[in-house]
N, C-alpha and C. Protein backbone atom coordinates (compact mmCIF):
# COMPACT_ATOMS: atom_id res chain seq x y z
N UNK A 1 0.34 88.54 75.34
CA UNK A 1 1.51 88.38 76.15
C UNK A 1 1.88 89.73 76.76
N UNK A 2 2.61 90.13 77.78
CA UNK A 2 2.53 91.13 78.64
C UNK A 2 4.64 90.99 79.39
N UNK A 3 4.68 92.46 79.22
CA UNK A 3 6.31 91.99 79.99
C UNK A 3 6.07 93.19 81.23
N UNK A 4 7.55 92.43 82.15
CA UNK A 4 7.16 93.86 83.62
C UNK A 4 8.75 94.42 82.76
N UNK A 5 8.30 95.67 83.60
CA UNK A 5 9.11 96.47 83.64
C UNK A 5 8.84 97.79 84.82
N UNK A 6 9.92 98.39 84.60
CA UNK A 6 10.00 99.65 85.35
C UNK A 6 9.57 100.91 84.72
N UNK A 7 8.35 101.98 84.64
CA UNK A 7 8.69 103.11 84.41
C UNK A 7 8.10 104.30 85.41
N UNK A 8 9.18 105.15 84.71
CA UNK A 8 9.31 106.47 85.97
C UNK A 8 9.19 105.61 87.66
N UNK A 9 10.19 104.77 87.86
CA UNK A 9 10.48 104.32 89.20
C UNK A 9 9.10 103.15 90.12
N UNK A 10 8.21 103.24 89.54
CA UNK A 10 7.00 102.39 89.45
C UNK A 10 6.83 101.03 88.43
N UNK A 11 6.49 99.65 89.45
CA UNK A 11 6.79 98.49 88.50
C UNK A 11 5.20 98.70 87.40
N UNK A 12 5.54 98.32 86.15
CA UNK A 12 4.29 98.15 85.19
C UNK A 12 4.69 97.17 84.26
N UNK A 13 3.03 96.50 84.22
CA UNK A 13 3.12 95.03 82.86
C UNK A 13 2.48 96.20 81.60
N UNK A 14 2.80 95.88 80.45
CA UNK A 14 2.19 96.10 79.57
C UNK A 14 2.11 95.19 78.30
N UNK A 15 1.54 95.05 77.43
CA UNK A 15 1.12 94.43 76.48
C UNK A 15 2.40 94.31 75.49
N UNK A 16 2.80 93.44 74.95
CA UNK A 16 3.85 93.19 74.00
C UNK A 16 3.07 92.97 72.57
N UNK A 17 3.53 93.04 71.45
CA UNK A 17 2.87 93.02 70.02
C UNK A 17 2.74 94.39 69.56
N UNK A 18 3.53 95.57 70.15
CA UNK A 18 3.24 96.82 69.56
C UNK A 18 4.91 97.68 69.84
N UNK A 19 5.10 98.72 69.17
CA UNK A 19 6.16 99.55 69.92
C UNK A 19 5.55 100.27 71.37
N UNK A 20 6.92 100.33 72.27
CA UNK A 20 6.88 100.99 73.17
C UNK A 20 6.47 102.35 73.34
N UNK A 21 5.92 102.92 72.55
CA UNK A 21 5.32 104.05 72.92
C UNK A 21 3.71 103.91 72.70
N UNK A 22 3.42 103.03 72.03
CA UNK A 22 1.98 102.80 72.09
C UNK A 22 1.98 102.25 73.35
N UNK A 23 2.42 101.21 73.70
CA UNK A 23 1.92 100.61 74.72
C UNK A 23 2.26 101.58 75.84
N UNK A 24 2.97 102.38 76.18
CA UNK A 24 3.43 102.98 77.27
C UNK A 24 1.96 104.02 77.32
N UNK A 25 1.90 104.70 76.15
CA UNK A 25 0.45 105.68 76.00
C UNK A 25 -0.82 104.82 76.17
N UNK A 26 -0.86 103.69 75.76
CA UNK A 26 -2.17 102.82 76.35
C UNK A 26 -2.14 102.25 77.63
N UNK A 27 -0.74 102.48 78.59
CA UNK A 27 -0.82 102.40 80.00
C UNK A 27 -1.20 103.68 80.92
N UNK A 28 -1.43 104.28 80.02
CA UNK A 28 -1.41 105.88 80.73
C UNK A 28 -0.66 106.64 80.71
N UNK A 29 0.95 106.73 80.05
CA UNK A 29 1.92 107.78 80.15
C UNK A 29 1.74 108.07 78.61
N UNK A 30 0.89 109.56 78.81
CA UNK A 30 0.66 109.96 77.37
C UNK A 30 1.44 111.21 77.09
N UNK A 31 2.55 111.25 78.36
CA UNK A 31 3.57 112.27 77.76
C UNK A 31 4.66 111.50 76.49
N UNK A 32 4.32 109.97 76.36
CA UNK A 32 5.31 109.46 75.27
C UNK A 32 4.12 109.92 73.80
N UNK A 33 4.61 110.52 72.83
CA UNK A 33 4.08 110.97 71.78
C UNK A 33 5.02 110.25 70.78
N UNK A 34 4.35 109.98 69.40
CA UNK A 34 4.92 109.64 68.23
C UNK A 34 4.53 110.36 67.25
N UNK A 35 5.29 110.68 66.19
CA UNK A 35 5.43 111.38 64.98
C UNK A 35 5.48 110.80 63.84
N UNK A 36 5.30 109.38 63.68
CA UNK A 36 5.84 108.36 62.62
C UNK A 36 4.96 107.14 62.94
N UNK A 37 5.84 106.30 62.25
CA UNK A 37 5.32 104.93 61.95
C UNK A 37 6.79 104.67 61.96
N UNK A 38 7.39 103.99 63.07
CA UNK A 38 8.93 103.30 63.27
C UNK A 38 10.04 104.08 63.82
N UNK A 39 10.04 105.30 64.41
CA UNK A 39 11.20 105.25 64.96
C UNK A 39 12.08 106.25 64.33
N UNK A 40 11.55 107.31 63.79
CA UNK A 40 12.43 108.36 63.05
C UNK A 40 11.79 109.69 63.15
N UNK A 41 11.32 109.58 63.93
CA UNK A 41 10.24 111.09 64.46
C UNK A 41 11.40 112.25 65.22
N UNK A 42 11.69 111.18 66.37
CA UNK A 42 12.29 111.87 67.52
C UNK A 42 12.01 112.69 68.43
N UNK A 43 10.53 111.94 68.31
CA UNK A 43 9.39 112.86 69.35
C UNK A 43 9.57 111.95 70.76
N UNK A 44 9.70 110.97 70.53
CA UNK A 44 8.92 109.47 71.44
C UNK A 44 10.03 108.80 72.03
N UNK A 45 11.05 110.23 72.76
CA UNK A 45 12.23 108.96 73.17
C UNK A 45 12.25 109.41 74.55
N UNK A 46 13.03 108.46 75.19
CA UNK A 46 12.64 108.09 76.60
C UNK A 46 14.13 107.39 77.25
N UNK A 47 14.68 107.14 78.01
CA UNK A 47 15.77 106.12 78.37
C UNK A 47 15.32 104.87 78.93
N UNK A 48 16.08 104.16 78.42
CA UNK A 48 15.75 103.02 78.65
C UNK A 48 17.06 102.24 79.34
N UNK A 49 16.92 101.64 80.48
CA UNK A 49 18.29 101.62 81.08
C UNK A 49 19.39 102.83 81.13
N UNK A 50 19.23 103.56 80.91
CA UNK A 50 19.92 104.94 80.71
C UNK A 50 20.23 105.39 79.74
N UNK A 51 20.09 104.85 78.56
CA UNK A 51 19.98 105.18 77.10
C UNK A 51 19.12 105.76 76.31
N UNK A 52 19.18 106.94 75.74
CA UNK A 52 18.09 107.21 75.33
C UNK A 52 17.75 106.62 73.94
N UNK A 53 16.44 106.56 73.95
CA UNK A 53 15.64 105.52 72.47
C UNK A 53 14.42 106.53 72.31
N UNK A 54 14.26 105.39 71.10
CA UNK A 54 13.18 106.22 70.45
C UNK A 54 12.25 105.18 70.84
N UNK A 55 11.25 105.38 71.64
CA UNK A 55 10.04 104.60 71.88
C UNK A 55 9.38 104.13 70.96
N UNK A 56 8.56 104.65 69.70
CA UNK A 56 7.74 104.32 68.92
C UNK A 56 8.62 103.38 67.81
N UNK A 57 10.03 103.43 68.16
CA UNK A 57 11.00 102.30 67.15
C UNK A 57 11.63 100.89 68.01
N UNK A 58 11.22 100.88 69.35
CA UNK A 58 11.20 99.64 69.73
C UNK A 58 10.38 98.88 70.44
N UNK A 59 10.33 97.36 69.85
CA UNK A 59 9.11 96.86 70.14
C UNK A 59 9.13 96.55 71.73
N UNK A 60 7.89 96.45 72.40
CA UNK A 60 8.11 96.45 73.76
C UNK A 60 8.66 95.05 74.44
N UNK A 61 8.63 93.94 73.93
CA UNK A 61 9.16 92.97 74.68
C UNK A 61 10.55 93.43 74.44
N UNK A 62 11.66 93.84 73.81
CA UNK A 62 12.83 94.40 74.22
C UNK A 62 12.94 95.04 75.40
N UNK A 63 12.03 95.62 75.89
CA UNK A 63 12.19 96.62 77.04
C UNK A 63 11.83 95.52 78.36
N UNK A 64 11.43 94.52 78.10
CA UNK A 64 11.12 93.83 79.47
C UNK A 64 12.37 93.86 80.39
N UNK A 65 11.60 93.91 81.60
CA UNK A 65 12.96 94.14 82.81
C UNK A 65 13.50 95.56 82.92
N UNK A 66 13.59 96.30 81.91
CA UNK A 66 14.05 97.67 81.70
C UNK A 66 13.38 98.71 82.69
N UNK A 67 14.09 99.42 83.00
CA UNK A 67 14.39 100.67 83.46
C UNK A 67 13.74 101.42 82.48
N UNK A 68 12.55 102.26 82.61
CA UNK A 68 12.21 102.94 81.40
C UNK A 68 11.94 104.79 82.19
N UNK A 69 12.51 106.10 81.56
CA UNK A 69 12.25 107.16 82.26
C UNK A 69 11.35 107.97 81.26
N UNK A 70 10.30 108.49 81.20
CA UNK A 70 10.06 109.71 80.39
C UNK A 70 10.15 111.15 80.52
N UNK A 71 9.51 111.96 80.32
CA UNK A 71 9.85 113.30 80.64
C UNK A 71 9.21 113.52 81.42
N UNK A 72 7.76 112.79 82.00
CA UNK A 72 7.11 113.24 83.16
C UNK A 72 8.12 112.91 84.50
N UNK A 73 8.89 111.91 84.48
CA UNK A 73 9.57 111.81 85.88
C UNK A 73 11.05 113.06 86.43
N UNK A 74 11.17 113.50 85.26
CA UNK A 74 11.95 114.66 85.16
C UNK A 74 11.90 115.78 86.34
N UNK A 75 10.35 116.41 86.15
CA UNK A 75 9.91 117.38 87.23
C UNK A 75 8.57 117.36 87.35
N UNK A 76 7.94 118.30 88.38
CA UNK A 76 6.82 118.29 88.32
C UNK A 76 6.09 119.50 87.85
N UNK A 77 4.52 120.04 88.21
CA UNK A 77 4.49 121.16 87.69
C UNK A 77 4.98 122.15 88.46
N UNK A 78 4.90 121.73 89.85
CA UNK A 78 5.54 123.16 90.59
C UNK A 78 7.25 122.77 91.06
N UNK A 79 7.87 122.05 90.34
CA UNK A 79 8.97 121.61 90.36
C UNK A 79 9.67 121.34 89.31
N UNK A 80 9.61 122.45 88.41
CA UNK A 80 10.00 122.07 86.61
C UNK A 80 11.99 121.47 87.26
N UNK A 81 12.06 120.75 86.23
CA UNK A 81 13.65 120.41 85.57
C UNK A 81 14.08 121.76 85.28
N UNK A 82 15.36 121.75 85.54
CA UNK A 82 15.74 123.00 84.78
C UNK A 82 15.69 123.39 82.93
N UNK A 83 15.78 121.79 82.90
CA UNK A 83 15.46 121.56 81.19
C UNK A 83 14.17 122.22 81.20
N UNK A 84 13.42 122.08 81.60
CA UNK A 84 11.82 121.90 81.52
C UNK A 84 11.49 123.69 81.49
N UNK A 85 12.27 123.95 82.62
CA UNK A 85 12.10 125.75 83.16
C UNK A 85 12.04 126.42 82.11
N UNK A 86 13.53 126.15 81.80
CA UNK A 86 14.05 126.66 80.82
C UNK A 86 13.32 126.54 79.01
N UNK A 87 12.46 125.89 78.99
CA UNK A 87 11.58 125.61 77.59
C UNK A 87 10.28 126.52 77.55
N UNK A 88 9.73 126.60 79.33
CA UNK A 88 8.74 127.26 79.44
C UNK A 88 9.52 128.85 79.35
N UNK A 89 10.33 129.73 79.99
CA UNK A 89 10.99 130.82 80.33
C UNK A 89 11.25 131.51 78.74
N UNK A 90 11.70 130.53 77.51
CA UNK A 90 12.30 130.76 76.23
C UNK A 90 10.77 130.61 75.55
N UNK A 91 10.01 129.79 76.04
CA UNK A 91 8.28 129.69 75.37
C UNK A 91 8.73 128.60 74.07
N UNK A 92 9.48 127.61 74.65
CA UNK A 92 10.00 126.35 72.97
C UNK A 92 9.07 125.38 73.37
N UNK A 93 7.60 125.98 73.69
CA UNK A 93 6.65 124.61 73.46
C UNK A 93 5.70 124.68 72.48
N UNK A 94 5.50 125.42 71.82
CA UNK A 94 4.60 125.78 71.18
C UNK A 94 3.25 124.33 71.69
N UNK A 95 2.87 123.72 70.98
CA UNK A 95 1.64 122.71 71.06
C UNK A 95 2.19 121.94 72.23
N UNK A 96 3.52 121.55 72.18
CA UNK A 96 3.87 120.83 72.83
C UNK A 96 4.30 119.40 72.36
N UNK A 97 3.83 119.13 71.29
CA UNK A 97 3.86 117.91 70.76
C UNK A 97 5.46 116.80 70.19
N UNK A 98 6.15 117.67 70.13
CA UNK A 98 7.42 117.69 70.32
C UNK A 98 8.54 117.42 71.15
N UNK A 99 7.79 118.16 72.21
CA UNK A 99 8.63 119.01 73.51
C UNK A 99 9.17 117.75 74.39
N UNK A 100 8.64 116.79 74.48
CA UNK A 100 9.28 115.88 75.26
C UNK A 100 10.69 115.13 74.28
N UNK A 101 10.55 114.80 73.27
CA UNK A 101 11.63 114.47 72.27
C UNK A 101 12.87 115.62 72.53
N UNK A 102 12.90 116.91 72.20
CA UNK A 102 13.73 117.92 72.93
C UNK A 102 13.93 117.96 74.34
N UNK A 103 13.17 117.83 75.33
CA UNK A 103 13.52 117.49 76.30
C UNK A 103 14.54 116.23 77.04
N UNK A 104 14.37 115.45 76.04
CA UNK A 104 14.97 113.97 76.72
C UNK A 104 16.49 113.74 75.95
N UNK A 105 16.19 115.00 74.47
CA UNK A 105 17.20 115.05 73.70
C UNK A 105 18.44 115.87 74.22
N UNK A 106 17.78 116.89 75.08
CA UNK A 106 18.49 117.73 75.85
C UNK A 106 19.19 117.13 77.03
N UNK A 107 18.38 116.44 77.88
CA UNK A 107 18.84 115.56 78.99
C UNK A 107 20.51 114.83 78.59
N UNK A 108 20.18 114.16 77.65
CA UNK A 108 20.84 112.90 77.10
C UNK A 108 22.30 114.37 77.23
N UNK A 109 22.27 114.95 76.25
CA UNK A 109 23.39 116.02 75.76
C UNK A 109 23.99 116.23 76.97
N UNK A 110 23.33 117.10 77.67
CA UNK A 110 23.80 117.58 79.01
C UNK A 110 24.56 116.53 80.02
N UNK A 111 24.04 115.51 80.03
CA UNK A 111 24.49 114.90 81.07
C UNK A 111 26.05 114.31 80.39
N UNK A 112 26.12 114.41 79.49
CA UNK A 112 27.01 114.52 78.56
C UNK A 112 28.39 115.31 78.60
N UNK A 113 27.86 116.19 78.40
CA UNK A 113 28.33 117.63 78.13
C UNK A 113 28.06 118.84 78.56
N UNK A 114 28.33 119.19 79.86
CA UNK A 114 27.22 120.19 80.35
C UNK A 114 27.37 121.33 80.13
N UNK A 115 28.47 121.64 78.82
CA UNK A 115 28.37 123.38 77.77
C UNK A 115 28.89 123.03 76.87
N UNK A 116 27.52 122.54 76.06
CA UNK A 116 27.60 122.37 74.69
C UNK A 116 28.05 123.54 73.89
N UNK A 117 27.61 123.65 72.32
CA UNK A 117 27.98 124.57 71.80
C UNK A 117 26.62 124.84 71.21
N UNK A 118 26.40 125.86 70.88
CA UNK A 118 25.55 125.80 69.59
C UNK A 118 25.00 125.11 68.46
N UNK A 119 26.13 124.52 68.47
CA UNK A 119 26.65 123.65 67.37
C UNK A 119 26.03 122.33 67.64
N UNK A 120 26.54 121.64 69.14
CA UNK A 120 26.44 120.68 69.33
C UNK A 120 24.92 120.42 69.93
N UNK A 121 24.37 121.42 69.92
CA UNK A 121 23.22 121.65 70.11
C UNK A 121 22.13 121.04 69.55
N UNK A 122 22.36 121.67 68.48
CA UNK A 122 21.64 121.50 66.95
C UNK A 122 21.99 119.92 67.10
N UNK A 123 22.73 119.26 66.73
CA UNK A 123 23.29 117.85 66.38
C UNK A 123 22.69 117.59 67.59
N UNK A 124 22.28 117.47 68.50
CA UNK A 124 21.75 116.91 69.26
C UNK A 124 20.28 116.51 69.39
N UNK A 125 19.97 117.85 69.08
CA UNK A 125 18.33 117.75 68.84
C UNK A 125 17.48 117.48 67.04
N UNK A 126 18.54 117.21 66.30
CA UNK A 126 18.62 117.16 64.76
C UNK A 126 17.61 116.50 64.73
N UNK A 127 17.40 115.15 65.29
CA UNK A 127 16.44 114.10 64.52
C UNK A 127 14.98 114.15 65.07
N UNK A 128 14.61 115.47 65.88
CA UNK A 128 13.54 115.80 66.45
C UNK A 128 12.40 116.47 65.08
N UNK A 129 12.08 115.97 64.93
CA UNK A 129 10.81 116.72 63.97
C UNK A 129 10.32 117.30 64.28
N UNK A 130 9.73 118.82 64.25
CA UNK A 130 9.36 120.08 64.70
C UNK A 130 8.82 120.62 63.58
N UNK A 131 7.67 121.12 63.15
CA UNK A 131 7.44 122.03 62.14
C UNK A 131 6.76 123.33 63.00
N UNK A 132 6.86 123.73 64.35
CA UNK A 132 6.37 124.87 65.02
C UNK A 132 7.16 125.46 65.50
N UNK A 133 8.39 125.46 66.17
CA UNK A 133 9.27 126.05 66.91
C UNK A 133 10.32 126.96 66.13
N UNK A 134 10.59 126.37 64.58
CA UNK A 134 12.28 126.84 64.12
C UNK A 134 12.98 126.39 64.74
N UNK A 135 13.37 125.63 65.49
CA UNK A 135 14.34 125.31 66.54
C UNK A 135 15.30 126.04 66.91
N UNK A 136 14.83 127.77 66.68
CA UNK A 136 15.72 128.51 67.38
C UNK A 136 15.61 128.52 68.87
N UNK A 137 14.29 128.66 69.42
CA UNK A 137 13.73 128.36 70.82
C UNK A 137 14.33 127.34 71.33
N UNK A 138 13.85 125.92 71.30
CA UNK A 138 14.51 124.93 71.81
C UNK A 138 15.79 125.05 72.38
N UNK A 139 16.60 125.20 71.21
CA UNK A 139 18.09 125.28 71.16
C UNK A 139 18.67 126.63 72.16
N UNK A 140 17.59 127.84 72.07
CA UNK A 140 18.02 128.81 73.10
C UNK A 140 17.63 128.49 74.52
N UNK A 141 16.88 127.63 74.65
CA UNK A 141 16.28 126.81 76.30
C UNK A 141 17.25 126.05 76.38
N UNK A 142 18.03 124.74 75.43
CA UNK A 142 18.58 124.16 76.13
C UNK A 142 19.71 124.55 76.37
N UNK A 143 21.01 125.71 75.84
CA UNK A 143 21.86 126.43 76.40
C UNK A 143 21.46 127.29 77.48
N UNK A 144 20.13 127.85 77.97
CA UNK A 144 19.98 128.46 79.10
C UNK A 144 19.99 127.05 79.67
N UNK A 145 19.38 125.68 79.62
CA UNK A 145 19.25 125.05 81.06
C UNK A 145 20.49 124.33 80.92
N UNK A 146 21.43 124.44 80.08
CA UNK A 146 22.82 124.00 80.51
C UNK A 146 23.56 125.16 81.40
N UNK A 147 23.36 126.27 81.26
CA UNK A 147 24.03 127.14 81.98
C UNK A 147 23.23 127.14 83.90
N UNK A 148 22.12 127.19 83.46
CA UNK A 148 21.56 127.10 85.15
C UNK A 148 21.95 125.54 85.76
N UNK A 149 21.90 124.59 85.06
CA UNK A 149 22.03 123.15 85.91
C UNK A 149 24.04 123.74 86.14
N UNK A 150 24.92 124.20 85.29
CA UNK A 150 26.19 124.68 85.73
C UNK A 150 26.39 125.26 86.93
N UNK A 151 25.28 126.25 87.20
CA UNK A 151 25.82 127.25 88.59
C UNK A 151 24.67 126.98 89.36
N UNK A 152 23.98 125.68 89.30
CA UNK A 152 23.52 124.90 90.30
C UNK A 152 24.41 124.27 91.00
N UNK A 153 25.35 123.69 90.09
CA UNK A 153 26.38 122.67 90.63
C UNK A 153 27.22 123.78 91.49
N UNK A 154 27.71 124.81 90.89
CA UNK A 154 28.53 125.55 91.26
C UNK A 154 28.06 126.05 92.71
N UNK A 155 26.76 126.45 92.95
CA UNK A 155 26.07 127.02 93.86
C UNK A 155 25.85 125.92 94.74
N UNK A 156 25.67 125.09 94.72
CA UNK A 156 25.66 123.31 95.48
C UNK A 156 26.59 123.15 96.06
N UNK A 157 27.89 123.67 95.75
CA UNK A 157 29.25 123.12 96.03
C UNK A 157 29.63 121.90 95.27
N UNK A 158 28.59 121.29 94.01
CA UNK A 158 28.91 119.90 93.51
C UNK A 158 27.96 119.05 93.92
N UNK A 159 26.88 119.38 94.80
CA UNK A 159 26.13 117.96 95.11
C UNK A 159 24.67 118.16 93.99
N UNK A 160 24.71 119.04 93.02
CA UNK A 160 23.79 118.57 91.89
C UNK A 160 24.22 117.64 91.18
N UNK A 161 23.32 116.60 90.93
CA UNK A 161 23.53 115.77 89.46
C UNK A 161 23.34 116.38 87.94
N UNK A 162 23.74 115.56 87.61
CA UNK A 162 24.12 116.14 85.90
C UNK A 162 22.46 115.98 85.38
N UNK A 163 21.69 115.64 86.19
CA UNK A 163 19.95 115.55 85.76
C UNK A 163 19.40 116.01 86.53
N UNK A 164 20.08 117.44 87.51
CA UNK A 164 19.13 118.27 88.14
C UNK A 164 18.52 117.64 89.83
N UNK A 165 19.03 116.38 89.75
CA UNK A 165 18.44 116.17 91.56
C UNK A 165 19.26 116.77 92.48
N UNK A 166 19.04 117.06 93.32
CA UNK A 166 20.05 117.09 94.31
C UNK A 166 20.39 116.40 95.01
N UNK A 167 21.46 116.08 95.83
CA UNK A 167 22.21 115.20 96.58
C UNK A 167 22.19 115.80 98.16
């Protein structure tokens, strides 16, 4: 059995009987990574209708019809996110294997909150499993790319979005 959906702005069927991050990685988007078996990694999340989830913890016929974004639709290579800039600039990729879970964890925050704390930082990116970074890096990228997406807006006059496009 097979459901449509949307990801990164392109219609796709994929296979139902598995979580959404397998099937999304057996369609070809192998920037969705998992860390687990169910959904507690916090490597493998993605928005889904604008929510962010953990891919590898929901099964994919839930997602039918859905709106699905990963971190590849974010930026490109010669067009990083400021999230994205900002991970490479601080060096919080180590393998990389991670990096999209912090990335989407960061997204989610920001658009949120666009000057977090330190604090709220951490709690944000908590349920990300990392054994390479310390998550001092991360956490120092995503207060730099909350401060640049700030005096983007500022520098815009306001026509940045809270996810870095412009208007």
């Amino acid at each position: 059995m097979t459901v449509e959906l949307t990801v990164n702005g392109e219609p796709v069927t994929l296979e139902t009987g598995r979580d959404l991050a397998t099937a999304l990685r057996a369609a070809g988007y192998t920037e969705v990574k998992c860390g687990c078996d169910g959904g507690s990694c916090g490597i493998s999340k993605v928005f889904v209708d604008g929510s962010l989830t953990m891919a590898c913890g929901m099964d994919t016929s839930e997602a039918a019809g859905s709106e699905v974004e990963t971190v590849a639709n974010l930026g490109t290579q010669s067009d990083l996110h400021p999230i994205q800039q900002a991970f490479v600039d601080h060096h919080a990729i180590q393998s990389g294997f991670s990096t999209g879970g912090f990335i989407m964890s960061a997204k989610a925050l920001l658009e949120e909150n666009p000057d977090p704390t330190e604090a709220e930082v951490r709690e944000a990116i908590d349920d990300v499993y990392d054994r390479e970074t310390g998550y001092q890096k991360p956490v120092e990228a995503i207060l730099d790319a909350a401060e640049r997406m700030r005096e983007d807006v500022a520098t815009d006059g306001g026509r940045t979005t809270a996810d870095g496009d412009h208007q």
